[in-house]
N, C-alpha and C. Protein backbone atom coordinates (compact mmCIF):
# COMPACT_ATOMS: atom_id res chain seq x y z
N UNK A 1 35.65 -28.36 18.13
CA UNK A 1 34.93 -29.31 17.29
C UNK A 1 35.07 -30.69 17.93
N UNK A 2 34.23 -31.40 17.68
CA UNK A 2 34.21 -32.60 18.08
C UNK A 2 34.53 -33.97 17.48
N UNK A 3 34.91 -34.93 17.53
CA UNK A 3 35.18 -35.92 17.32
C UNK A 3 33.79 -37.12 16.72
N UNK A 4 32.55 -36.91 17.41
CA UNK A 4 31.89 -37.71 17.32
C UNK A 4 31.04 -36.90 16.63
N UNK A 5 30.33 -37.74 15.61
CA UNK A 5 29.45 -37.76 14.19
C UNK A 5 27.89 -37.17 15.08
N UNK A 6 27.37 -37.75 15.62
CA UNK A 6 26.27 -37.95 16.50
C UNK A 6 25.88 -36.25 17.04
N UNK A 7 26.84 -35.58 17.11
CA UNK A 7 26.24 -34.34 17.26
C UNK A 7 25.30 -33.39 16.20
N UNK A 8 25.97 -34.55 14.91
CA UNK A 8 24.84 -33.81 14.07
C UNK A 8 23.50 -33.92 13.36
N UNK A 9 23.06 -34.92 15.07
CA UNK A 9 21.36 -35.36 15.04
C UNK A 9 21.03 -34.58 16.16
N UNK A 10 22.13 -34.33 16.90
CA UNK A 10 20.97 -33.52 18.35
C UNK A 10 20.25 -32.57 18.49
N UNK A 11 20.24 -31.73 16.98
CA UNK A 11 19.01 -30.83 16.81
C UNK A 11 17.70 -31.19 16.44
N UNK A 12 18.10 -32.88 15.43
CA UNK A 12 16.27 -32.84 15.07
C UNK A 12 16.12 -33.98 16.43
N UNK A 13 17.30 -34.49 17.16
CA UNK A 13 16.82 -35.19 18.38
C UNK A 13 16.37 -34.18 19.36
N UNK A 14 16.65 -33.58 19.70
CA UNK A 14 15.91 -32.46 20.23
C UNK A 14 14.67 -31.35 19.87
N UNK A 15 14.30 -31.59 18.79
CA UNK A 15 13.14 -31.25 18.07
C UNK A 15 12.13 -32.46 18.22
N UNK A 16 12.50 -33.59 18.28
CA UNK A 16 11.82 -34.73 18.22
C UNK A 16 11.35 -35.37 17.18
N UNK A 17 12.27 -35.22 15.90
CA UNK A 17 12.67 -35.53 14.40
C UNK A 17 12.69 -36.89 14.33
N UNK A 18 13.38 -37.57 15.30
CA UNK A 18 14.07 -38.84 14.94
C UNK A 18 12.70 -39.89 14.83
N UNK A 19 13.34 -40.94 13.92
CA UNK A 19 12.37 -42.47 14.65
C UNK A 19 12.51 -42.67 16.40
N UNK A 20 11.68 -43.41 16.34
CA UNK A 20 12.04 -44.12 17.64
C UNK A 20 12.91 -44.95 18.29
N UNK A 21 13.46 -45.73 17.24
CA UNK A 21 14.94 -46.04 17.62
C UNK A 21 15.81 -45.89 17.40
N UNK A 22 15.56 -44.69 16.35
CA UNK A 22 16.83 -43.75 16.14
C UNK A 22 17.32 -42.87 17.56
N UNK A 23 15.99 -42.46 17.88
CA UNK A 23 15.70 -41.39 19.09
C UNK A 23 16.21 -42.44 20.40
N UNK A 24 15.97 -43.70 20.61
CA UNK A 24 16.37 -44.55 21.21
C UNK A 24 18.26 -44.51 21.43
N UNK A 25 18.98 -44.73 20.44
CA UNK A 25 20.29 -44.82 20.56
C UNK A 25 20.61 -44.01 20.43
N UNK A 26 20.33 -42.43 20.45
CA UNK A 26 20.87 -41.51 20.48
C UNK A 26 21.07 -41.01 21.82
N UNK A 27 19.74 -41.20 22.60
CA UNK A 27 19.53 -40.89 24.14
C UNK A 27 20.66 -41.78 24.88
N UNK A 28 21.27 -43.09 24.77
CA UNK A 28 22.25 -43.90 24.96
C UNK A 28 23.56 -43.18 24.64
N UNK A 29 23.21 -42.70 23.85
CA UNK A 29 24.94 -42.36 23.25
C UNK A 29 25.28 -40.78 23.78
N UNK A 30 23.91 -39.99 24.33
CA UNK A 30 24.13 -38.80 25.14
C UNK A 30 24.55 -38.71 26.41
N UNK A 31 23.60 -39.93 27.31
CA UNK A 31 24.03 -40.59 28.30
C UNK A 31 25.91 -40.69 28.60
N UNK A 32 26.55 -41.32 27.58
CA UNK A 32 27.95 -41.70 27.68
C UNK A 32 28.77 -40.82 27.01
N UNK A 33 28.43 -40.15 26.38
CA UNK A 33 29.24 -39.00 25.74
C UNK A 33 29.01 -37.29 26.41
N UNK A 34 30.32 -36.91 26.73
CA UNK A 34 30.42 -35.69 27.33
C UNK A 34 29.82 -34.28 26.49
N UNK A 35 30.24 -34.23 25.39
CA UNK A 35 30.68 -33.35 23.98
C UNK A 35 29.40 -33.27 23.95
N UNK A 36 28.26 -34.63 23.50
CA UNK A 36 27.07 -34.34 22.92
C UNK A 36 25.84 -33.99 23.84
N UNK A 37 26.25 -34.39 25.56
CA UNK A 37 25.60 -34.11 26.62
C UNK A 37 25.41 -32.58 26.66
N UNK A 38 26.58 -31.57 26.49
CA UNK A 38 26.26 -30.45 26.51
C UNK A 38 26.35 -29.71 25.60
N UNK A 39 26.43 -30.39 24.55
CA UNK A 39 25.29 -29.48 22.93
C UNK A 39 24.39 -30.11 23.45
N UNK A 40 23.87 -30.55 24.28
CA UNK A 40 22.05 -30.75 24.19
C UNK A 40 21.82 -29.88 25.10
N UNK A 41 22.95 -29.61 26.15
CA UNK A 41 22.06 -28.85 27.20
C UNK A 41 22.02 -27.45 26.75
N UNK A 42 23.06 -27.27 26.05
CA UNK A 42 23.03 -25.96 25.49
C UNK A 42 21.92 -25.46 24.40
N UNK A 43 21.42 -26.38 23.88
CA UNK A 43 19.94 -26.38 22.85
C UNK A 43 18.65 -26.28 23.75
N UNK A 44 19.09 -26.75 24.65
CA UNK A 44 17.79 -26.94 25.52
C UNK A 44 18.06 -25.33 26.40
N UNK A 45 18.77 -25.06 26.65
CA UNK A 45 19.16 -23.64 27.70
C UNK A 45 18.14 -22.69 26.10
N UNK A 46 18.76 -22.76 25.72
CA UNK A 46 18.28 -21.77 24.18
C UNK A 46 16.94 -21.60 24.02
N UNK A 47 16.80 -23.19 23.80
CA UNK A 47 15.60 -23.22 23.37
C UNK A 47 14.15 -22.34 24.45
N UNK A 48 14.75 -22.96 25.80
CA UNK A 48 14.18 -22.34 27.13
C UNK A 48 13.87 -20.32 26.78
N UNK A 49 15.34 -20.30 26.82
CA UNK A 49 15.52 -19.01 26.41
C UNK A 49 13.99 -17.95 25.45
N UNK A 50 14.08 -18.67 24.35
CA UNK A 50 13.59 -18.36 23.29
C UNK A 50 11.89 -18.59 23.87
N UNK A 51 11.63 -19.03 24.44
CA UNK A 51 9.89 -19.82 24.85
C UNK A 51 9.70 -18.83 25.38
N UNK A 52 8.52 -18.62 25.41
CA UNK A 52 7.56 -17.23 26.01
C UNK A 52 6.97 -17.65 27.33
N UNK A 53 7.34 -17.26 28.42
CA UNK A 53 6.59 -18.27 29.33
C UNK A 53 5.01 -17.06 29.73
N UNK A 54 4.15 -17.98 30.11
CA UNK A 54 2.70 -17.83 30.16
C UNK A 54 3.09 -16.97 31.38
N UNK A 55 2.27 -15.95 31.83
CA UNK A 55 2.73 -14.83 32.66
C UNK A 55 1.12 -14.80 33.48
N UNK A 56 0.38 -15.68 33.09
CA UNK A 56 -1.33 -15.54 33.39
C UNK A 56 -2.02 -14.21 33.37
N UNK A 57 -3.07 -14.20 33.96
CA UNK A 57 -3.79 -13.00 34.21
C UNK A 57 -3.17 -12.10 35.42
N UNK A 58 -4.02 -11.09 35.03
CA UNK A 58 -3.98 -10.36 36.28
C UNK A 58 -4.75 -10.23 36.94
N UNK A 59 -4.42 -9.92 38.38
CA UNK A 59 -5.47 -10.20 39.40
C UNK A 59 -6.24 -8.63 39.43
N UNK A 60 -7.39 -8.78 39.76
CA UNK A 60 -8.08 -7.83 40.24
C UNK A 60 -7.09 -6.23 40.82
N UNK A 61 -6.52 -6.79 41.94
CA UNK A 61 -5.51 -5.89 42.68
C UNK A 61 -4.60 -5.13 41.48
N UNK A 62 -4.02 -6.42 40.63
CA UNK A 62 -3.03 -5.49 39.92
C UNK A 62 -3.68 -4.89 38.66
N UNK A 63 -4.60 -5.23 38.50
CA UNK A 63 -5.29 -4.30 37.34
C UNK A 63 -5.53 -3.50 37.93
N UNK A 64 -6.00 -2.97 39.27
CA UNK A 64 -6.58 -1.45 39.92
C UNK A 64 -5.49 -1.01 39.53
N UNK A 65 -4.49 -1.43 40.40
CA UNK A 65 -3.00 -0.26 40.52
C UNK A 65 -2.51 0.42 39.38
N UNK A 66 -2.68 -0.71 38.28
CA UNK A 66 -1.79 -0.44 36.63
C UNK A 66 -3.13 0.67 36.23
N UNK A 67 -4.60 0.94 36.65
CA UNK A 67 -5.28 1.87 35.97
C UNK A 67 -4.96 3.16 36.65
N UNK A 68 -4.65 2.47 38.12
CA UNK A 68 -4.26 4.18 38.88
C UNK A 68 -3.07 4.43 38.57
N UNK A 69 -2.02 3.69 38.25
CA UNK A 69 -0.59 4.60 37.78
C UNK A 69 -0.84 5.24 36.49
N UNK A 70 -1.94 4.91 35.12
CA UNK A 70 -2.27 5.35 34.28
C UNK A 70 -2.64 6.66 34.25
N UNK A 71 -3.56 6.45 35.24
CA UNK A 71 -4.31 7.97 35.34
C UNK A 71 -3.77 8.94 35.85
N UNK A 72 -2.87 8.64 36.90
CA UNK A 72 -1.86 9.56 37.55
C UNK A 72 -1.00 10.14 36.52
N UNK A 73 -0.34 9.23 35.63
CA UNK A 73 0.33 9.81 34.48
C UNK A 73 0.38 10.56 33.68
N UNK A 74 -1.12 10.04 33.87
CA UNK A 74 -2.02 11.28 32.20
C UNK A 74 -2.70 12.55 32.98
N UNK A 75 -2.77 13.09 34.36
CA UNK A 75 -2.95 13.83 35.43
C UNK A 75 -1.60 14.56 35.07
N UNK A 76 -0.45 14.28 35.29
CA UNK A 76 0.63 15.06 35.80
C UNK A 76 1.37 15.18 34.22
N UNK A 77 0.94 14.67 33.10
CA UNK A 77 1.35 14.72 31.50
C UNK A 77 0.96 16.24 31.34
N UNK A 78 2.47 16.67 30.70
CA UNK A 78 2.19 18.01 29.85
C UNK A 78 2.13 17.92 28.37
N UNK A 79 0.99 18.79 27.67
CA UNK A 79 0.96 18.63 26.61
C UNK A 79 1.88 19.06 25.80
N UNK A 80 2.27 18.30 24.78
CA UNK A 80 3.34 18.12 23.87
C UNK A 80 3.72 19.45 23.31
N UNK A 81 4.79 20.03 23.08
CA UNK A 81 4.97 21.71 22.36
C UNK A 81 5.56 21.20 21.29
N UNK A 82 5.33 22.58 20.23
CA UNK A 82 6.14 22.40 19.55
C UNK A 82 7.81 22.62 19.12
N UNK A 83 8.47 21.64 19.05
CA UNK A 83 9.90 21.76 18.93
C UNK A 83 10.34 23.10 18.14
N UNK A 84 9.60 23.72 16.86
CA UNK A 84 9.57 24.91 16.03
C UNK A 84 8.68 25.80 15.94
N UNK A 85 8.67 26.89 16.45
CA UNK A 85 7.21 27.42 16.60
C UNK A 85 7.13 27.84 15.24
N UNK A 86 7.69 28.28 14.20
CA UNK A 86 7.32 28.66 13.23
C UNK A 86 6.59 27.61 12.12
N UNK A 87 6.85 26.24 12.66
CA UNK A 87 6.18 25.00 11.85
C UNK A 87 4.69 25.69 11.63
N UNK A 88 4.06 26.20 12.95
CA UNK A 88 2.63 26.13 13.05
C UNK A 88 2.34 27.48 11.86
N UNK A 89 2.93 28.69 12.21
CA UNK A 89 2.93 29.46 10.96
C UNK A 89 3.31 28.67 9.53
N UNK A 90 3.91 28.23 8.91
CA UNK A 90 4.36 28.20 8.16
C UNK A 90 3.03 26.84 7.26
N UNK A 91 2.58 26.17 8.58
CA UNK A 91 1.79 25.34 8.14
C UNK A 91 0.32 26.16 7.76
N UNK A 92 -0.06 27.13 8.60
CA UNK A 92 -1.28 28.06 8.48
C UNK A 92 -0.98 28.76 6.74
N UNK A 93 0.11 28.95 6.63
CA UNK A 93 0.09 29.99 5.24
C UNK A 93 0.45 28.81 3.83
N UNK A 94 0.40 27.48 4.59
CA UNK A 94 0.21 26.63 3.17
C UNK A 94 -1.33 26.30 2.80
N UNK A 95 -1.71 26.15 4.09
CA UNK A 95 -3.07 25.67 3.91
C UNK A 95 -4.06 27.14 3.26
N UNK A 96 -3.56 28.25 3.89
CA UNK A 96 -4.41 29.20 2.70
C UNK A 96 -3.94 29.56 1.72
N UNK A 97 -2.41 29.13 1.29
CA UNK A 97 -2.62 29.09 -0.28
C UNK A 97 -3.46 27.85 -1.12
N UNK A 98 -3.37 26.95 -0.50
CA UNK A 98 -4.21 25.40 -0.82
C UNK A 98 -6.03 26.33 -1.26
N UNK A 99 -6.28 27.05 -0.18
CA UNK A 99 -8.08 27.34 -0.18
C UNK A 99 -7.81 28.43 -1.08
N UNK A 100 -6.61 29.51 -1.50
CA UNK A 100 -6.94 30.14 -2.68
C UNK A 100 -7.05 29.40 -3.87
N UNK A 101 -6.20 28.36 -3.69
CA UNK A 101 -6.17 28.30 -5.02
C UNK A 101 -7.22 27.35 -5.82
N UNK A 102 -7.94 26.80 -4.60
CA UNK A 102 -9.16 26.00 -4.63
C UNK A 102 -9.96 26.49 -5.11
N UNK A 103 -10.12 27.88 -4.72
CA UNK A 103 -11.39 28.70 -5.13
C UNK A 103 -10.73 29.37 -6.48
N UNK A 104 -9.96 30.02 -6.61
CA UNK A 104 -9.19 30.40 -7.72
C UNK A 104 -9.61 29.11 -9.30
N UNK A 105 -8.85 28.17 -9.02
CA UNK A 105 -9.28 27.02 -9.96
C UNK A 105 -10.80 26.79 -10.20
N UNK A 106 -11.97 26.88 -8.89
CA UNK A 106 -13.23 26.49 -8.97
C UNK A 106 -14.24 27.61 -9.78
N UNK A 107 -13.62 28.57 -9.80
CA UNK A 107 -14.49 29.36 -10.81
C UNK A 107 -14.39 29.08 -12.32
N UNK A 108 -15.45 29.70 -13.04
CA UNK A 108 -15.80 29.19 -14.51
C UNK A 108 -14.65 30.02 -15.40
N UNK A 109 -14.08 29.40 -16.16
CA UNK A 109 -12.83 30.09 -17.31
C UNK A 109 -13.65 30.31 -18.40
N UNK A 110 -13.21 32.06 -18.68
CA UNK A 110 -13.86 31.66 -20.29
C UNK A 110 -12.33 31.75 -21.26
N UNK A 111 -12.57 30.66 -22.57
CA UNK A 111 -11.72 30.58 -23.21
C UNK A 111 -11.85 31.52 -24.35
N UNK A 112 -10.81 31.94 -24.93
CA UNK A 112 -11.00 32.66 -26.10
C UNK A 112 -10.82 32.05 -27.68
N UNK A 113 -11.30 32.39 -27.79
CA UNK A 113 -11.23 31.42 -29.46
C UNK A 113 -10.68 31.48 -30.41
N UNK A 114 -9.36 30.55 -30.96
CA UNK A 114 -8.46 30.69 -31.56
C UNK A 114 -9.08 30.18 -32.70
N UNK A 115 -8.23 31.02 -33.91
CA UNK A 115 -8.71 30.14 -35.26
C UNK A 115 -8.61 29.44 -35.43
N UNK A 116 -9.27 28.60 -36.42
CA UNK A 116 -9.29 27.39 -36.11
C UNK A 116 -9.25 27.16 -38.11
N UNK A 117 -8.19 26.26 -38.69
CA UNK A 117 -8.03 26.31 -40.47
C UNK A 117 -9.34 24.94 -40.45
N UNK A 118 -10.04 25.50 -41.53
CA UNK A 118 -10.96 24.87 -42.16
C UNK A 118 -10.54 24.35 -43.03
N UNK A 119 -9.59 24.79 -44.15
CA UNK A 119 -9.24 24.41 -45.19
C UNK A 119 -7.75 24.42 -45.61
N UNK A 120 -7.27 23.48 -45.92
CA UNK A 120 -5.72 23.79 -46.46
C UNK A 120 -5.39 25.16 -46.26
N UNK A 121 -5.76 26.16 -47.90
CA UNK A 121 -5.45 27.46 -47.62
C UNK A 121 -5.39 28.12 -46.21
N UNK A 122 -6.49 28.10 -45.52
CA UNK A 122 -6.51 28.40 -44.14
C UNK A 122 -5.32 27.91 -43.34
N UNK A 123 -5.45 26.83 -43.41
CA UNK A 123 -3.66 26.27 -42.38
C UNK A 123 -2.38 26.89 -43.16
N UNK A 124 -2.48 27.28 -43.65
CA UNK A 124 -0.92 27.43 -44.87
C UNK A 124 -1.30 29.33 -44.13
N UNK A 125 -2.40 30.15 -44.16
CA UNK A 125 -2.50 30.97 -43.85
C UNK A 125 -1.69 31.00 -42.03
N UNK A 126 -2.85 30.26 -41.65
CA UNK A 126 -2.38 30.81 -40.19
C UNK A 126 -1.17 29.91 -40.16
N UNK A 127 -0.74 28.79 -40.44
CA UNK A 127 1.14 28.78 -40.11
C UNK A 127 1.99 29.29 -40.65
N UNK A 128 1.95 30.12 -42.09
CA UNK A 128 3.00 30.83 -42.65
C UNK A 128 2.88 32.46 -42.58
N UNK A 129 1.69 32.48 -41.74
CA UNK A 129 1.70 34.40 -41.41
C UNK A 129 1.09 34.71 -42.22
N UNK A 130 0.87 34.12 -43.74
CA UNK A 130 0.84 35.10 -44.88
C UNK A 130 0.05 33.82 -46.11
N UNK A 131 -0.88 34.86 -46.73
CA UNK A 131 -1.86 33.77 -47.36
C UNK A 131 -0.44 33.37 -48.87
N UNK A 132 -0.29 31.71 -48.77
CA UNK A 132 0.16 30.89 -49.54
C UNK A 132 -0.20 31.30 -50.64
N UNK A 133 0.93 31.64 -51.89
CA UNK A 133 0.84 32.16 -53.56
C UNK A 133 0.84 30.71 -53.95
N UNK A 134 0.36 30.03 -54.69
CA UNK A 134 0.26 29.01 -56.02
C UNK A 134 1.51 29.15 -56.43
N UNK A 135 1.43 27.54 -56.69
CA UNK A 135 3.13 27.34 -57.43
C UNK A 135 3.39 28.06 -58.71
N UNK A 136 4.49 28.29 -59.06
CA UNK A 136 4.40 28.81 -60.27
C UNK A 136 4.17 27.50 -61.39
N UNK A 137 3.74 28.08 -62.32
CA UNK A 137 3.28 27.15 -63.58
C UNK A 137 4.62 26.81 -64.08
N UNK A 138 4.22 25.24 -63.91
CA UNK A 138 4.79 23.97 -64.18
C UNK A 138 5.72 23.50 -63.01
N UNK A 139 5.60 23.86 -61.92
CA UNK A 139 6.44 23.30 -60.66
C UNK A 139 6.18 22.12 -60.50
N UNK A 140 5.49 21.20 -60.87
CA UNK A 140 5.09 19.90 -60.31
C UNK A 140 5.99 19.12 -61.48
N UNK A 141 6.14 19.99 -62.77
CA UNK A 141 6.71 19.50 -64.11
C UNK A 141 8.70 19.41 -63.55
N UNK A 142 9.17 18.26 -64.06
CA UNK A 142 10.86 18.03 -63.54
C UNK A 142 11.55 18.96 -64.12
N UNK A 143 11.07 20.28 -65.02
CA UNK A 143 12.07 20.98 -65.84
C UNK A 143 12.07 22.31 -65.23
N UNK A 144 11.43 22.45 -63.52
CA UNK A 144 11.75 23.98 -63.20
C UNK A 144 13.21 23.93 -62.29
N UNK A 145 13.87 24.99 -62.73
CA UNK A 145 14.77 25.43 -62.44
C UNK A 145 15.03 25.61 -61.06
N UNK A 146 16.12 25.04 -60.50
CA UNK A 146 16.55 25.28 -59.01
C UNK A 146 16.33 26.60 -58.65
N UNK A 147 17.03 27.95 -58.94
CA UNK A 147 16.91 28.90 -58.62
C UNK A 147 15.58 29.94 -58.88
N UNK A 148 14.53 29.01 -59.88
CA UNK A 148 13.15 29.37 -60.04
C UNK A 148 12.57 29.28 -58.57
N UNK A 149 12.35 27.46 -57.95
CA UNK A 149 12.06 27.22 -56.88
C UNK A 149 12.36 27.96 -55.61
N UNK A 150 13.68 28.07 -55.74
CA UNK A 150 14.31 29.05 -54.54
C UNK A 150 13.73 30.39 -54.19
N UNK A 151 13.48 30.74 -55.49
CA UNK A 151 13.26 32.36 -55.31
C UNK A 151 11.92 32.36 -55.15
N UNK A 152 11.01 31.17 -55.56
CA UNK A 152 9.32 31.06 -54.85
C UNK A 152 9.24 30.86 -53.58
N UNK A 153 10.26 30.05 -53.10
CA UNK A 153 10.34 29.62 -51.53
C UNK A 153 10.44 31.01 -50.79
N UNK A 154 11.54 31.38 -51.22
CA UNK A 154 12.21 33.24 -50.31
C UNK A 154 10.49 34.15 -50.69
N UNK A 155 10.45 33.91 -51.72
CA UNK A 155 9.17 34.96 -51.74
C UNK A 155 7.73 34.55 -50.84
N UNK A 156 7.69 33.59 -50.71
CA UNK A 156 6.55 33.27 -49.89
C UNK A 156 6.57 32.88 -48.64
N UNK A 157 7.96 32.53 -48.12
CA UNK A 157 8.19 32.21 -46.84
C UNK A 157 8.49 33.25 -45.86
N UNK A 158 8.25 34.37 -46.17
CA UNK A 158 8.75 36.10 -46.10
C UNK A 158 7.29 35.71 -44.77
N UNK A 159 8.04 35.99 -43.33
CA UNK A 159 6.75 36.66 -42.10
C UNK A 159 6.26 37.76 -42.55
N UNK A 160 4.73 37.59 -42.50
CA UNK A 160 3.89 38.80 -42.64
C UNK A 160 3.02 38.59 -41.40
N UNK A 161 2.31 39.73 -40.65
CA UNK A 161 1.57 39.52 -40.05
C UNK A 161 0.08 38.93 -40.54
N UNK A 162 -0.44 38.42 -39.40
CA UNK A 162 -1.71 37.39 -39.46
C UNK A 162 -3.04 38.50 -39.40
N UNK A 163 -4.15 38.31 -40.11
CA UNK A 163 -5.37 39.38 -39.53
C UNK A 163 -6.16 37.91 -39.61
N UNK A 164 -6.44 37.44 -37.93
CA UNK A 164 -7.70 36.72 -37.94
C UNK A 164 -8.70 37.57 -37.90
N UNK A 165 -9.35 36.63 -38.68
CA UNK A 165 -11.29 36.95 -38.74
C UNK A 165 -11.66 36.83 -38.18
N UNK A 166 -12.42 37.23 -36.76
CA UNK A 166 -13.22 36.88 -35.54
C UNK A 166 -14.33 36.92 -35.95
């Protein structure tokens, strides 16, 4: 580390940040100072580093050569194998399950026709198996008996088979 403050302008002095007479006494004070002479040269080595230098065209000559080493390449190139030979099988028997099932799906379905409840009774039919008995008289009234209810529930909730009407 260094001693002197001034090193920590020589990046935008070297970017070309500064005023002008900021940029002025800094170039003075690089001049006489060792430390900040080579953090600059070392920004500047970098910076060099980092720059793309222009490489121009190419001449006639070296464009022939770079098309004939091309072609020679692709002349004496073997075509690529496969690392698994069974990839290529394995890829053939996806792709014709893909076209069965293309054609499989693309034909016309016929659906069959489920009943369908028109009416309360009807739904109480086809979800309880068994055509729904009427409450007993006075169930809606607060004076029927728990074990009245119960024994309407067990009696009507009994699976029976369904006869749809087609």
């Amino acid at each position: 580390m260094t001693d002197c403050t001034s090193h920590l302008e020589l990046e935008s002095y070297h970017d070309g940040e500064l005023s002008p007479d900021r940029r002025e006494l800094l170039q003075r004070h690089v001049e006489t100072c060792g430390q900040c002479s080579r953090e600059l040269r070392q920004l500047r080595d970098l910076s060099d580093l980092l720059t793309p230098e222009d490489s121009g065209d190419m001449t006639d000559a070296e464009l022939g050569r770079l098309h004939a080493d091309v072609s020679e390449m692709l002349e004496h190139a073997t075509p690529p194998t496969l690392t698994f030979p069974w990839v290529r099988a394995l890829c053939a028997a996806a792709a014709s399950i893909l076209i069965i099932a293309a054609a499989w799906m693309a034909q016309p379905q016929t659906i069959d026709r489920v009943p369908v409840a028109s009416s309360g009774q009807d739904w109480q039919e086809l979800a309880m198996g068994k055509p729904m008995q009427s409450l007993p008289p006075g169930a809606d009234q607060p004076g029927l008996a728990d074990s009245e209810f119960a024994q309407f529930l067990l009696d009507n909730l009994q699976p029976r088979e369904i006869h749809a009407n087609n």
